[in-house]
C-alpha atoms as a PDB file:
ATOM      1  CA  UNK A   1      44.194   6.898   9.304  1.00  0.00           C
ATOM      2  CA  UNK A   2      41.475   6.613   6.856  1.00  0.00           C
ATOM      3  CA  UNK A   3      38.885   9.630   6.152  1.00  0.00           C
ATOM      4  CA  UNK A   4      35.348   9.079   6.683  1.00  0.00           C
ATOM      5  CA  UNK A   5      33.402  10.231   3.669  1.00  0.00           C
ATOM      6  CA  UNK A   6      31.563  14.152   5.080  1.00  0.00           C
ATOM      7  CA  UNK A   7      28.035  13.210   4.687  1.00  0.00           C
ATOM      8  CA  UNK A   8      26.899  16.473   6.486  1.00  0.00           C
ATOM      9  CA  UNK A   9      24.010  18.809   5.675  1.00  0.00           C
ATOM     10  CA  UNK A  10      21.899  15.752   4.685  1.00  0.00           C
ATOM     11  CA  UNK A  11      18.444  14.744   4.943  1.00  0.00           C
ATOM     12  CA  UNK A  12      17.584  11.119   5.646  1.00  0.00           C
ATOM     13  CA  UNK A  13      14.126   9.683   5.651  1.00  0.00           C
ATOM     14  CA  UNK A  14      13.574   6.154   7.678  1.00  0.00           C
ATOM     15  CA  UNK A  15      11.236   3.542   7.256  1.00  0.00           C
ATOM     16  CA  UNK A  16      11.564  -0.149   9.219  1.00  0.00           C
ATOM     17  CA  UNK A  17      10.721  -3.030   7.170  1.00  0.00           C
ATOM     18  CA  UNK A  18      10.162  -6.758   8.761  1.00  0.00           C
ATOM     19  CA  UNK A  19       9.585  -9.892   6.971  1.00  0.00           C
ATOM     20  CA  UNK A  20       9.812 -13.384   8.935  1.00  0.00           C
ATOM     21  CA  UNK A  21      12.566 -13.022  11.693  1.00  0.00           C
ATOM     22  CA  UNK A  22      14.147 -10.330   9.857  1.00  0.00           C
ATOM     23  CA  UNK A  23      14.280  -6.666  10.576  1.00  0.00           C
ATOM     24  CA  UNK A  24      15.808  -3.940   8.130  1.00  0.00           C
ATOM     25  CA  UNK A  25      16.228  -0.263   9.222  1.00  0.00           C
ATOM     26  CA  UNK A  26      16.592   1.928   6.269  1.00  0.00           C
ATOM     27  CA  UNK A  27      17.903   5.581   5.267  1.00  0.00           C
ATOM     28  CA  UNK A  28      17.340   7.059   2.477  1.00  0.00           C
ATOM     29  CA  UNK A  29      18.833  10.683   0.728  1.00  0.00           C
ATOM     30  CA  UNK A  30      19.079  12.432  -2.819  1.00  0.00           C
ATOM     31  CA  UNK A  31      21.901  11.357  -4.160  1.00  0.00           C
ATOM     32  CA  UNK A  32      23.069   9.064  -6.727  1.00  0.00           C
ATOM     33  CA  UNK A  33      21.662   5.697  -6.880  1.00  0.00           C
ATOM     34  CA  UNK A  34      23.807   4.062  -4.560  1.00  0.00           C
ATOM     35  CA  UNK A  35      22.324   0.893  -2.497  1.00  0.00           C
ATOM     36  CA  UNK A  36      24.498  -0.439   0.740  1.00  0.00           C
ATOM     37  CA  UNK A  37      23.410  -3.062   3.179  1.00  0.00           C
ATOM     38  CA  UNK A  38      25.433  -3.736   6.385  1.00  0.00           C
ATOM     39  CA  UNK A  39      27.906  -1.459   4.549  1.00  0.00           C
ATOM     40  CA  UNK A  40      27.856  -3.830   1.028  1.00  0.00           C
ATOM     41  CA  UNK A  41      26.894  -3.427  -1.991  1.00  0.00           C
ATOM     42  CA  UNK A  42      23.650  -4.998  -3.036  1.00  0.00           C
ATOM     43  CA  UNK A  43      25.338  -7.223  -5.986  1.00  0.00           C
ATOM     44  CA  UNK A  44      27.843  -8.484  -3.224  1.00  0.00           C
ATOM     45  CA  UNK A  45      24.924  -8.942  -0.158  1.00  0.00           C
ATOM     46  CA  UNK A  46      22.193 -10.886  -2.249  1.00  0.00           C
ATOM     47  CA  UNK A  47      23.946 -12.649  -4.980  1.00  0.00           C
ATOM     48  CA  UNK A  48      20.510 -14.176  -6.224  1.00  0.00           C
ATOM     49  CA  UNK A  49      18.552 -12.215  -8.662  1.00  0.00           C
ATOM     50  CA  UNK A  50      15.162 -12.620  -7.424  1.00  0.00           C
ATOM     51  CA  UNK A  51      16.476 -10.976  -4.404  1.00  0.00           C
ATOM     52  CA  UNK A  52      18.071  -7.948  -5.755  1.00  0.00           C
ATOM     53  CA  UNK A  53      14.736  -7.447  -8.007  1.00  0.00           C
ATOM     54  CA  UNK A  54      12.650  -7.456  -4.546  1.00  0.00           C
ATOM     55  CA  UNK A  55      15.341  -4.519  -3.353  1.00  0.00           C
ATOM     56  CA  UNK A  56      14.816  -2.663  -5.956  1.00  0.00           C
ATOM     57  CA  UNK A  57      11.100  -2.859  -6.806  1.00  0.00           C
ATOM     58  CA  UNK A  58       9.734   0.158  -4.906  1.00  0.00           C
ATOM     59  CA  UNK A  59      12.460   2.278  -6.336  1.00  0.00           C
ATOM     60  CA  UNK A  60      11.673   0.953  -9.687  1.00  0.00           C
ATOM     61  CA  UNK A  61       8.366   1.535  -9.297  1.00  0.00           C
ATOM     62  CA  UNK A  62       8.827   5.193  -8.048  1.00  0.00           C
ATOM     63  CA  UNK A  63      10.970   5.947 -10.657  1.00  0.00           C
ATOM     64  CA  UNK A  64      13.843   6.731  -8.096  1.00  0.00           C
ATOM     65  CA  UNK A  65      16.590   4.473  -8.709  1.00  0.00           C
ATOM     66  CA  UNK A  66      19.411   6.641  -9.676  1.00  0.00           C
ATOM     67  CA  UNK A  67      17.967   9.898  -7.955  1.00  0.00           C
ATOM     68  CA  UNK A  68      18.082   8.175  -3.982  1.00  0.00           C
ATOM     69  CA  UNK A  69      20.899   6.830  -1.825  1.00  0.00           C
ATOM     70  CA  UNK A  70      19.894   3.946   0.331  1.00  0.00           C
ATOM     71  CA  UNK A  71      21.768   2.849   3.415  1.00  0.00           C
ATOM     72  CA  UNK A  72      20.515  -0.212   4.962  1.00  0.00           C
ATOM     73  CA  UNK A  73      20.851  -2.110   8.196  1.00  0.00           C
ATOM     74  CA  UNK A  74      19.586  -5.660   8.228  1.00  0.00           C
ATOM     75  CA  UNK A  75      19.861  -8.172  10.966  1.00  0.00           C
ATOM     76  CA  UNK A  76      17.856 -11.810  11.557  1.00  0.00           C
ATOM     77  CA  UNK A  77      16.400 -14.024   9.308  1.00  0.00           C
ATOM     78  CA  UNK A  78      17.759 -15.797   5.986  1.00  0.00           C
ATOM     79  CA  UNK A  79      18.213 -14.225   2.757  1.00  0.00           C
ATOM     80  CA  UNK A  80      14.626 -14.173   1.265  1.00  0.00           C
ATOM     81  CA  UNK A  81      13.301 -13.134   4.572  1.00  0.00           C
ATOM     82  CA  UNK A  82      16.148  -9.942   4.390  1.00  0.00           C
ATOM     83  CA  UNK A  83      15.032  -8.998   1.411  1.00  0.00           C
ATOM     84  CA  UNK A  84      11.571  -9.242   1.764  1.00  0.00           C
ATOM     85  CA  UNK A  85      12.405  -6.626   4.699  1.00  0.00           C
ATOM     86  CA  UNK A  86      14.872  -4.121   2.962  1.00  0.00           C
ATOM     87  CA  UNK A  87      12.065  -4.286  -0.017  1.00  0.00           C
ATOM     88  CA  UNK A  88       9.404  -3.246   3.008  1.00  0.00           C
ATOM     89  CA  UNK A  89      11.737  -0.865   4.431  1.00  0.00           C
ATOM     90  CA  UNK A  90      12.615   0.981   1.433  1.00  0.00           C
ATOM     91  CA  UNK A  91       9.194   1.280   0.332  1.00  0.00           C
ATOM     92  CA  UNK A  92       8.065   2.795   3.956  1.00  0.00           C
ATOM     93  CA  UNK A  93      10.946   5.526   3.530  1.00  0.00           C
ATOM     94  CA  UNK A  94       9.897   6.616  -0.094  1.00  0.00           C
ATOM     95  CA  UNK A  95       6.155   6.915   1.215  1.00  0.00           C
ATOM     96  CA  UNK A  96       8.472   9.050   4.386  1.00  0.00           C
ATOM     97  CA  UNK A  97       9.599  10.958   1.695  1.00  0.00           C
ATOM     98  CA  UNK A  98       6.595  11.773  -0.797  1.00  0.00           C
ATOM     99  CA  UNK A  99       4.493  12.375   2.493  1.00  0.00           C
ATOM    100  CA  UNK A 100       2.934  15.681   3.364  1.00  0.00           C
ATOM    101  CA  UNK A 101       4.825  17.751   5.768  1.00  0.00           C
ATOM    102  CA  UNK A 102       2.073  17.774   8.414  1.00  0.00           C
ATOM    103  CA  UNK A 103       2.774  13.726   8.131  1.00  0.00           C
ATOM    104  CA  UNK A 104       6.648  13.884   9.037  1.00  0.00           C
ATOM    105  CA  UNK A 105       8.420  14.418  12.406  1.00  0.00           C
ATOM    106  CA  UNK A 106      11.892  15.904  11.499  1.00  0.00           C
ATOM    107  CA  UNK A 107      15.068  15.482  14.335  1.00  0.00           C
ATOM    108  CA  UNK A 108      17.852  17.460  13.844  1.00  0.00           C
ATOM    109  CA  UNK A 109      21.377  16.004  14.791  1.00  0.00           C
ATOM    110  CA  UNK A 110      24.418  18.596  14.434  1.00  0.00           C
ATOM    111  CA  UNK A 111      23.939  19.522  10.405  1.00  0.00           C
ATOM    112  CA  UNK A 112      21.997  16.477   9.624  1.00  0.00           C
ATOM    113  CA  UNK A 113      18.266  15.869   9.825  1.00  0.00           C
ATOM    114  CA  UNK A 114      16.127  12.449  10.131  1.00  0.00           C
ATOM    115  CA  UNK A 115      12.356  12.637   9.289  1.00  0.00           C
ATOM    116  CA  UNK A 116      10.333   9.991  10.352  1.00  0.00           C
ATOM    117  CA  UNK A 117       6.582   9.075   9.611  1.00  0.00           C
ATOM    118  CA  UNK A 118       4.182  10.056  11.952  1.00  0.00           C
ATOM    119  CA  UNK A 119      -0.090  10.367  11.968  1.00  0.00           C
ATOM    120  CA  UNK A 120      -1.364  12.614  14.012  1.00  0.00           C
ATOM    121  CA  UNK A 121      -4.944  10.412  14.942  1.00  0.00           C
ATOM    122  CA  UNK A 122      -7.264  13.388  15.470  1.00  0.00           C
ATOM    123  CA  UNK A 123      -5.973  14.887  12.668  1.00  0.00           C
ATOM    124  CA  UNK A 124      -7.177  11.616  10.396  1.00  0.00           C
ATOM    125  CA  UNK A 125     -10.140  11.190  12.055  1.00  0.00           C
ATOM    126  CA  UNK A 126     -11.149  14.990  11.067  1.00  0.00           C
ATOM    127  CA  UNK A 127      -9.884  14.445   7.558  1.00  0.00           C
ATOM    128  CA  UNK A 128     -12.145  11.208   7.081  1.00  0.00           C
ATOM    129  CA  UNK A 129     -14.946  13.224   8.503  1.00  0.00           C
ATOM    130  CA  UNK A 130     -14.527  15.623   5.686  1.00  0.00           C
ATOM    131  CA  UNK A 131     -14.279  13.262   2.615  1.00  0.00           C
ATOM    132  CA  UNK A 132     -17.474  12.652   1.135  1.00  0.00           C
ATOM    133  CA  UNK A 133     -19.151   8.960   1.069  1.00  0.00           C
ATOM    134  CA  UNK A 134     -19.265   8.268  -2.612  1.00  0.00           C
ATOM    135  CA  UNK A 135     -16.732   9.427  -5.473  1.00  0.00           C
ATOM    136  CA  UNK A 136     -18.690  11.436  -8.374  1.00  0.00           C
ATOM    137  CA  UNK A 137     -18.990   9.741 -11.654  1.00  0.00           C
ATOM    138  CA  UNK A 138     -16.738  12.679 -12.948  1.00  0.00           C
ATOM    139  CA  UNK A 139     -13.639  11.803 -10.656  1.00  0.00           C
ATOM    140  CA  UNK A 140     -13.824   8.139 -11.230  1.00  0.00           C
ATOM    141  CA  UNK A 141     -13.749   9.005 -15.096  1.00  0.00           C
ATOM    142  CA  UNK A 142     -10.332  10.232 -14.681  1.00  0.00           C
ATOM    143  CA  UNK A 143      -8.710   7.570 -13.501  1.00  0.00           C
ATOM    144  CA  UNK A 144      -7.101   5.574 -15.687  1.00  0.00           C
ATOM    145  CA  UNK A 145      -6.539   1.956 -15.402  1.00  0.00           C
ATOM    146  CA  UNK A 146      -4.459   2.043 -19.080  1.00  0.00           C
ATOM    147  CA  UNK A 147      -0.837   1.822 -17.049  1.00  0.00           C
ATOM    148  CA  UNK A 148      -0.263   5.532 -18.500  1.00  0.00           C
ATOM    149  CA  UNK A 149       0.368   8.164 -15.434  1.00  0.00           C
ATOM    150  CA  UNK A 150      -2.030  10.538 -15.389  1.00  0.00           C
ATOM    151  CA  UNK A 151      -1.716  14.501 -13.747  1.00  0.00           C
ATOM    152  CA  UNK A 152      -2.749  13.308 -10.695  1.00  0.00           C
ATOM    153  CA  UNK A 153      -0.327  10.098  -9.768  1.00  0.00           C
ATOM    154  CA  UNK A 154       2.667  12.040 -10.857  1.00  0.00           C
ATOM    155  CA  UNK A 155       2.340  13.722  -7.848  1.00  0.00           C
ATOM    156  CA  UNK A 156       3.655  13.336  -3.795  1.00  0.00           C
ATOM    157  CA  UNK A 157       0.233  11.173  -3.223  1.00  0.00           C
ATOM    158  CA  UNK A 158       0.304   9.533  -6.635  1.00  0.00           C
ATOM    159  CA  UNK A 159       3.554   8.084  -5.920  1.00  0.00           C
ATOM    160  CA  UNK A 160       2.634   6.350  -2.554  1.00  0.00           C
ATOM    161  CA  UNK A 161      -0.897   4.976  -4.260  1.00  0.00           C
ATOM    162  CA  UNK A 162       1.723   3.363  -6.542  1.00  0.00           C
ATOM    163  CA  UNK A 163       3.722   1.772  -3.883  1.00  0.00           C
ATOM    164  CA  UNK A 164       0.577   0.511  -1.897  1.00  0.00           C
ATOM    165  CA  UNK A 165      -0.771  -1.033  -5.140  1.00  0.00           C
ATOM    166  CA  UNK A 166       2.099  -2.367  -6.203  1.00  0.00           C
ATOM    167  CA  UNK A 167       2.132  -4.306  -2.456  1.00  0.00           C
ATOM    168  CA  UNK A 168       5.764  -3.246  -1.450  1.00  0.00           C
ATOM    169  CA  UNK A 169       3.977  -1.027   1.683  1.00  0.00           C
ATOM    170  CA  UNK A 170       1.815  -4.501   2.928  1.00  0.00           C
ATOM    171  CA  UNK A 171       3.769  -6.664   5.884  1.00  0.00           C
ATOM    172  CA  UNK A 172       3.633  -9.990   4.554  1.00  0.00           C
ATOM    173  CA  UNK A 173       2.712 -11.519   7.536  1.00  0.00           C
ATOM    174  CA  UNK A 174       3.225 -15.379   7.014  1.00  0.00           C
ATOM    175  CA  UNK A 175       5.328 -16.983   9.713  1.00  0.00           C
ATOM    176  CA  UNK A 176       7.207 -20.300  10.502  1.00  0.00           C
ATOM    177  CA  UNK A 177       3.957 -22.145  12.919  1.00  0.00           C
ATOM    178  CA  UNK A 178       5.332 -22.910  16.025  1.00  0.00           C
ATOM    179  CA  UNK A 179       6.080 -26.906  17.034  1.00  0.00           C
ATOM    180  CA  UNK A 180       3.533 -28.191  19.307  1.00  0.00           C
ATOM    181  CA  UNK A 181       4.113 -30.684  22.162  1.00  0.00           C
ATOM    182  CA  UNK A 182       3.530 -34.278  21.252  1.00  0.00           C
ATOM    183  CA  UNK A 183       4.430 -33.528  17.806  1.00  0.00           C
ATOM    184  CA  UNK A 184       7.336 -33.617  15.934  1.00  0.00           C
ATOM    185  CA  UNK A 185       6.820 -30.450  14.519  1.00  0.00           C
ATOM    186  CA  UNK A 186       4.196 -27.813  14.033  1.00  0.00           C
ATOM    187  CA  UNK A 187       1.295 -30.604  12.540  1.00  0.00           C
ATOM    188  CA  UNK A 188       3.500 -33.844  11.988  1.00  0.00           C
ATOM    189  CA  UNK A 189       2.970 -36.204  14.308  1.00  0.00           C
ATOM    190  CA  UNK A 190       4.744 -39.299  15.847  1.00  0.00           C
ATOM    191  CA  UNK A 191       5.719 -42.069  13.035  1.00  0.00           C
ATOM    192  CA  UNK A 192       2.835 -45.150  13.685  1.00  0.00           C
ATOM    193  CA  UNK A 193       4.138 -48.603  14.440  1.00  0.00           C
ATOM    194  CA  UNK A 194       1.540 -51.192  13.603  1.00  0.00           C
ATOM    195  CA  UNK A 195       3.380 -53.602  16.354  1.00  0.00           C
END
């Protein structure tokens, strides 16, 4: 019989990404940089290299390519519209993992544990309440805009402001327009005969 590899005593953080029809459910763990959809490797799942370079964008971007394991399961769609979800997916399980505690909900099965976004709304609410309206002239003198990472986006926080900017955390929403009766197709209509 063959031996299942002993992943025990791990921590996996989830995030769900969707793009068209498709929907990707992703875990992620420290480990060594390996990437598996449907139980492939990413080379073998999306032979197309614009495809492979939307997988690994947010881990790019995070710096976390060879630090994270990522296990992916993937199911509807085509191949652009997969990747477009493993790329959200990914992205929604790094921002899991760089999160504040107090913005996780862990579950605890046997010796390993899931952790799973969650908001607590009247916690937010309070927080907004707090922030001031305007940003002093000081603060906004500190960010940079030169592309070098400053003190402050090294950190937890700095690392999800990367992913939102970068537009791997945004659900591309676009969607094949339904057909409409009397037409042909969503707007083309019947083919005119002159007689």
């Amino acid at each position: 019989m063959a031996e299942k590899k002993s992943k025990e005593g791990r921590t996996y953080y989830l995030g769900t990404g969707r793009r068209k029809t498709a929907v990707a459910r992703v875990r992620i763990c420290e480990g060594s940089g390996t990437i598996e959809i449907n139980g492939r490797s990413v080379e073998d799942y999306f032979p197309e290299e614009k495809d492979r370079a939307l997988v690994y964008g947010p881990l790019l971007v995070t710096d976390q390519r060879n630090r994270v394991d990522v296990y992916v399961n993937v199911r509807g769609g085509g191949v652009s519209g997969q990747a477009g979800a493993v790329s959200q997916g990914i992205a929604r399980a790094l921002k899991t993992m760089f999160s504040p505690p107090d913005e996780q909900k862990r579950y605890q099965f046997h010796n390993t544990v899931l952790v799973r976004s969650y908001v607590d709304e009247q916690k937010l609410r309070e927080r907004a309440k707090a922030l001031p309206s305007r940003m002093p002239s000081a603060e906004k003198a500190k960010i940079s805009g030169d592309g070098v990472m400053t003190t402050e986006e090294q950190g937890p926080s700095g690392m999800i402001r990367r992913l939102r900017d970068s537009g791997y955390l945004t659900r591309d929403a676009r969607m094949k327009e339904r057909k409409k009766y009397g037409k042909r197709g969503a707007r083309r209509g019947p083919q005119f005969s002159k007689r």
